[in-house]
N, C-alpha and C. Protein backbone atom coordinates (compact mmCIF):
# COMPACT_ATOMS: atom_id res chain seq x y z
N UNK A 1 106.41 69.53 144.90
CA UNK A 1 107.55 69.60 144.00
C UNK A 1 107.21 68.96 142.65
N UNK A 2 106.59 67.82 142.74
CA UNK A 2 106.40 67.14 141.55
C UNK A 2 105.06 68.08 140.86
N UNK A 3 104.29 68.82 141.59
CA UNK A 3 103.60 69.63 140.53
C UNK A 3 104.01 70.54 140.09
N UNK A 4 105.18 71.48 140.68
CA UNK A 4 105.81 72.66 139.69
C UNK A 4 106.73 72.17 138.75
N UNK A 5 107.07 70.93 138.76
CA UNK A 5 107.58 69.97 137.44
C UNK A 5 106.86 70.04 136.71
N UNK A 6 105.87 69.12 136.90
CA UNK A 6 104.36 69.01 135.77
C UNK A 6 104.32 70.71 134.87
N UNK A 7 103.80 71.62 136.07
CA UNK A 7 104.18 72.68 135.55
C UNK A 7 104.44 73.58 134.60
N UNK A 8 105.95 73.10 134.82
CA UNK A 8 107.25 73.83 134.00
C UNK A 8 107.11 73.13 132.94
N UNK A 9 107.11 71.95 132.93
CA UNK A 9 107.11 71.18 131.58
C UNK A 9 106.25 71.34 130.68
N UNK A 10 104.95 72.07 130.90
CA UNK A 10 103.84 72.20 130.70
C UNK A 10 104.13 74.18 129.75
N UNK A 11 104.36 74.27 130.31
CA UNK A 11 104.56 75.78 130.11
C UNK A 11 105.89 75.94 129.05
N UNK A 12 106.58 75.05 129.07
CA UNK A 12 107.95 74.95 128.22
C UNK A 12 107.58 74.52 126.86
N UNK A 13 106.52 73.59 127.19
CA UNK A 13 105.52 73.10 125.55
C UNK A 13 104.84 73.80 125.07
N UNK A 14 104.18 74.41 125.69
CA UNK A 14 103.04 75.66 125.16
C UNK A 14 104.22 76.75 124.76
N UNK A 15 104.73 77.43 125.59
CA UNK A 15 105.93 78.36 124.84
C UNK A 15 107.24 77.85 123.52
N UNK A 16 107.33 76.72 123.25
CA UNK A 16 107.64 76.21 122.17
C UNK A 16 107.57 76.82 120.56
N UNK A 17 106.21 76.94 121.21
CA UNK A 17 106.17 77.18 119.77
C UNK A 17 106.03 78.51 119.24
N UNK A 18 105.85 79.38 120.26
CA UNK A 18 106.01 81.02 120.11
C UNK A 18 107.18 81.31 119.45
N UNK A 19 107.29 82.87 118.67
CA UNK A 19 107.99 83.19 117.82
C UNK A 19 108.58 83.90 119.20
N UNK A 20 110.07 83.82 118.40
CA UNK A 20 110.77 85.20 119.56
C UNK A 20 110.86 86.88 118.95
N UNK A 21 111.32 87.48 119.52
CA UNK A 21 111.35 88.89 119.34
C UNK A 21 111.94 89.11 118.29
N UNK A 22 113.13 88.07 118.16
CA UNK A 22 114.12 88.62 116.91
C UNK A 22 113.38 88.24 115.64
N UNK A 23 112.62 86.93 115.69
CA UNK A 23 111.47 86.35 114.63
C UNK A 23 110.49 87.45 114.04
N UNK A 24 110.16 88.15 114.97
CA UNK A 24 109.05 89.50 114.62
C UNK A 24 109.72 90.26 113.88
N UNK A 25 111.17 90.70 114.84
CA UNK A 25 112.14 92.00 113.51
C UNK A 25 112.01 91.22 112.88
N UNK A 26 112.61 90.06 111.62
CA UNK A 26 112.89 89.72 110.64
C UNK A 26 111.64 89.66 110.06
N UNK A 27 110.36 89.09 110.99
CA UNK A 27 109.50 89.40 109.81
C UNK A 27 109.20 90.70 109.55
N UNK A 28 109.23 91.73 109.95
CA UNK A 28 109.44 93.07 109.90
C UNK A 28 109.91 93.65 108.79
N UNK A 29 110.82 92.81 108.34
CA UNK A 29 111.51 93.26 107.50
C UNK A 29 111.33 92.92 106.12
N UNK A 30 109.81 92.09 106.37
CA UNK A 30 109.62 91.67 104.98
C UNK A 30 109.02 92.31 103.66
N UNK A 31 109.16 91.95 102.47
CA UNK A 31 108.83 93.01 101.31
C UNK A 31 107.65 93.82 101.65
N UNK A 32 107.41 95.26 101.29
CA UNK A 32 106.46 96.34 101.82
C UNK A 32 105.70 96.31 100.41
N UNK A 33 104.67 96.64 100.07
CA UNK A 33 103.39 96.87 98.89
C UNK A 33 104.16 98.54 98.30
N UNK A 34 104.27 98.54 96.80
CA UNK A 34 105.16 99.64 96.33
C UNK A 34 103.77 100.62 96.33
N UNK A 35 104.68 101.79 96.77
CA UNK A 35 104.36 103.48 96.64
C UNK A 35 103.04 103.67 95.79
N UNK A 36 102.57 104.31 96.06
CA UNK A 36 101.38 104.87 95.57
C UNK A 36 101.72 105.29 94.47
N UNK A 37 101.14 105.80 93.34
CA UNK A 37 101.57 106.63 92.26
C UNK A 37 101.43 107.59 92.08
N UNK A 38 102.66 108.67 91.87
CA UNK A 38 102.31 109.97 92.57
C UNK A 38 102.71 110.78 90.86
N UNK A 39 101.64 112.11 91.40
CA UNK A 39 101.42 112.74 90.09
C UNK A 39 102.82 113.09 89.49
N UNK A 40 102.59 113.56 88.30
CA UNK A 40 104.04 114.55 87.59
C UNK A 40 103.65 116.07 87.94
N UNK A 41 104.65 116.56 87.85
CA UNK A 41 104.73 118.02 87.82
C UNK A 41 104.41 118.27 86.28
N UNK A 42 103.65 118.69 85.79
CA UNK A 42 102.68 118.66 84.41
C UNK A 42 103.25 120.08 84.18
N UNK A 43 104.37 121.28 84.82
CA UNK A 43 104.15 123.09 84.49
C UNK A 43 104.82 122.56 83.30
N UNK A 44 105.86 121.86 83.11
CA UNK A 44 106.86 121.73 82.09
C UNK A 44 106.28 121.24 81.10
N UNK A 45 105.21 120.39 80.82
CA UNK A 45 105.02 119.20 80.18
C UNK A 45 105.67 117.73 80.12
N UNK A 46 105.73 117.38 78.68
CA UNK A 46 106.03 116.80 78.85
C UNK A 46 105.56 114.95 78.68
N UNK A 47 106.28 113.72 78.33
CA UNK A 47 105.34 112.57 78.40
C UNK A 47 104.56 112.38 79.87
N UNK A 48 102.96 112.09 79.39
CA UNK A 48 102.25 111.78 80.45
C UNK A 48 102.02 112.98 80.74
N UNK A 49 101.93 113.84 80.45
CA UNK A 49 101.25 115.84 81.12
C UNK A 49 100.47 115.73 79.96
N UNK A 50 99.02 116.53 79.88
CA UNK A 50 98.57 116.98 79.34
C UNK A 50 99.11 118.20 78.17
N UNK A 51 98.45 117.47 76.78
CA UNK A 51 99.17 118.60 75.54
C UNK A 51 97.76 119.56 75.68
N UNK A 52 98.60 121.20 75.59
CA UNK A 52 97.94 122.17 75.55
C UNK A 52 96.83 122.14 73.91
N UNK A 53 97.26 121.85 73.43
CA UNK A 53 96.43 121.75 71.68
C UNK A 53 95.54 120.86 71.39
N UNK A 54 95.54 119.62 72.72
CA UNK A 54 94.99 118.41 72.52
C UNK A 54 93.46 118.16 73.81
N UNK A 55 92.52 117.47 72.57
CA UNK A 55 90.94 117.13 73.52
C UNK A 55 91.58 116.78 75.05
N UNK A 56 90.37 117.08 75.93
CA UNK A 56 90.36 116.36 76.79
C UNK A 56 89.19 116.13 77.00
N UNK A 57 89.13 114.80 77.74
CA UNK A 57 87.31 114.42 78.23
C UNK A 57 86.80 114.52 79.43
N UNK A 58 85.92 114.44 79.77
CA UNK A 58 85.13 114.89 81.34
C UNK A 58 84.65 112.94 81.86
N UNK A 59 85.31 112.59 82.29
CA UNK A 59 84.53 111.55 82.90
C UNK A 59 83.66 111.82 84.42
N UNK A 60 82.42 111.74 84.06
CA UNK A 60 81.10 111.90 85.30
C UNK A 60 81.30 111.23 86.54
N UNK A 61 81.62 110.05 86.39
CA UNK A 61 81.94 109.41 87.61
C UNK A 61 82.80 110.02 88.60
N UNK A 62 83.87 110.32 88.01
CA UNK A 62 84.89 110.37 89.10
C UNK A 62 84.84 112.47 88.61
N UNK A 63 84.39 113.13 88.33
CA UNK A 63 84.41 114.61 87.82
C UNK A 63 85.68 115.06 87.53
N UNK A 64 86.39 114.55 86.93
CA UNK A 64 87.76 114.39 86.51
C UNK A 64 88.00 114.43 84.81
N UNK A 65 88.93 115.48 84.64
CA UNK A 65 89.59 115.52 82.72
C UNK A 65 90.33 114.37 82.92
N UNK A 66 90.34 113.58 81.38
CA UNK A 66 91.40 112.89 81.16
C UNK A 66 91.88 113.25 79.41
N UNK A 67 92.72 112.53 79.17
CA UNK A 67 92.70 112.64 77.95
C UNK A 67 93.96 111.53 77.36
N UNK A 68 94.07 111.68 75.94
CA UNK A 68 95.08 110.24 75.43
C UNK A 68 96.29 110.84 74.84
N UNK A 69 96.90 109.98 75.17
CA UNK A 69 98.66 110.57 74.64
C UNK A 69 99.27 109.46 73.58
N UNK A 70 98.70 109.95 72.59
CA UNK A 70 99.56 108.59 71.25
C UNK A 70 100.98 108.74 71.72
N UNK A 71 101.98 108.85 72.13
CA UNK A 71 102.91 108.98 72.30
C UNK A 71 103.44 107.69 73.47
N UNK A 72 102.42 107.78 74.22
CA UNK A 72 102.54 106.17 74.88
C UNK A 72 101.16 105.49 74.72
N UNK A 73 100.38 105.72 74.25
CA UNK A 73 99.10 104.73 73.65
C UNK A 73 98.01 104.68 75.31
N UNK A 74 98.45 105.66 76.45
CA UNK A 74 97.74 105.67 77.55
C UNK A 74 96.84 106.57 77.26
N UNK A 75 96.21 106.46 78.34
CA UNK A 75 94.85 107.91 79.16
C UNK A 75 95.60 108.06 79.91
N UNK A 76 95.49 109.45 80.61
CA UNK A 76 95.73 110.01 81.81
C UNK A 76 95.51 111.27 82.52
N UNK A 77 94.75 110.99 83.49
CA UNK A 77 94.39 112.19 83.90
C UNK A 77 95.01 113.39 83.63
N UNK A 78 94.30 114.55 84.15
CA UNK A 78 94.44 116.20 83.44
C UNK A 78 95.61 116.07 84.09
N UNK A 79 96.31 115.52 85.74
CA UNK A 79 97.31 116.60 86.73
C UNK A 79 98.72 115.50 86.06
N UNK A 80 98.30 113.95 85.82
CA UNK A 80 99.56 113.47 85.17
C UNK A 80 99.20 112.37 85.38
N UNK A 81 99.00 112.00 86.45
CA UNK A 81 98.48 110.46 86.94
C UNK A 81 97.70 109.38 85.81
N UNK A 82 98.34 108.25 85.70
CA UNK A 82 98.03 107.12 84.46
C UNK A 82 96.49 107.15 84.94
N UNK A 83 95.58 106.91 83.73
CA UNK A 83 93.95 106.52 83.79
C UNK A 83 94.05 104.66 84.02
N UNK A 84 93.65 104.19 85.16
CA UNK A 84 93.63 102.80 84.76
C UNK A 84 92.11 102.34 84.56
């Protein structure tokens, strides 16, 4: 008897300090890393679409057009997506 005391007491300390189930949802629920950045629809134009009248450049690395938009002082790729 006195060792399933020892035991329990034993097992009540070690489980102490475990999180419970509801601890997991809430951390669950904590802030997520924001959205990817997803292209524009460029048919319309538009800020950030490529101007039909205007250079674009070939960067080698990545085999990708980009080009610059004085209009917001960025690069950005040919499909819409910001150049970082």
């Amino acid at each position: 008897m006195r060792l399933a005391l020892i035991a329990l007491t034993g097992a009540a300390a070690l489980l102490a300090g475990c999180k419970t189930i509801a601890t997991f949802r809430e951390d669950s629920q904590a802030p997520r890393a924001a959205p990817a950045v997803v292209a524009r629809d460029c048919s319309k134009g538009g800020v950030g679409c490529p101007p039909t009248d205007r250079r674009q450049y070939y960067d080698d690395k990545t085999a990708r057009y980009y080009y610059f938009d004085p209009s917001t002082g960025r690069y950005y790729w040919e499909n819409g997506e910001p150049r970082f």
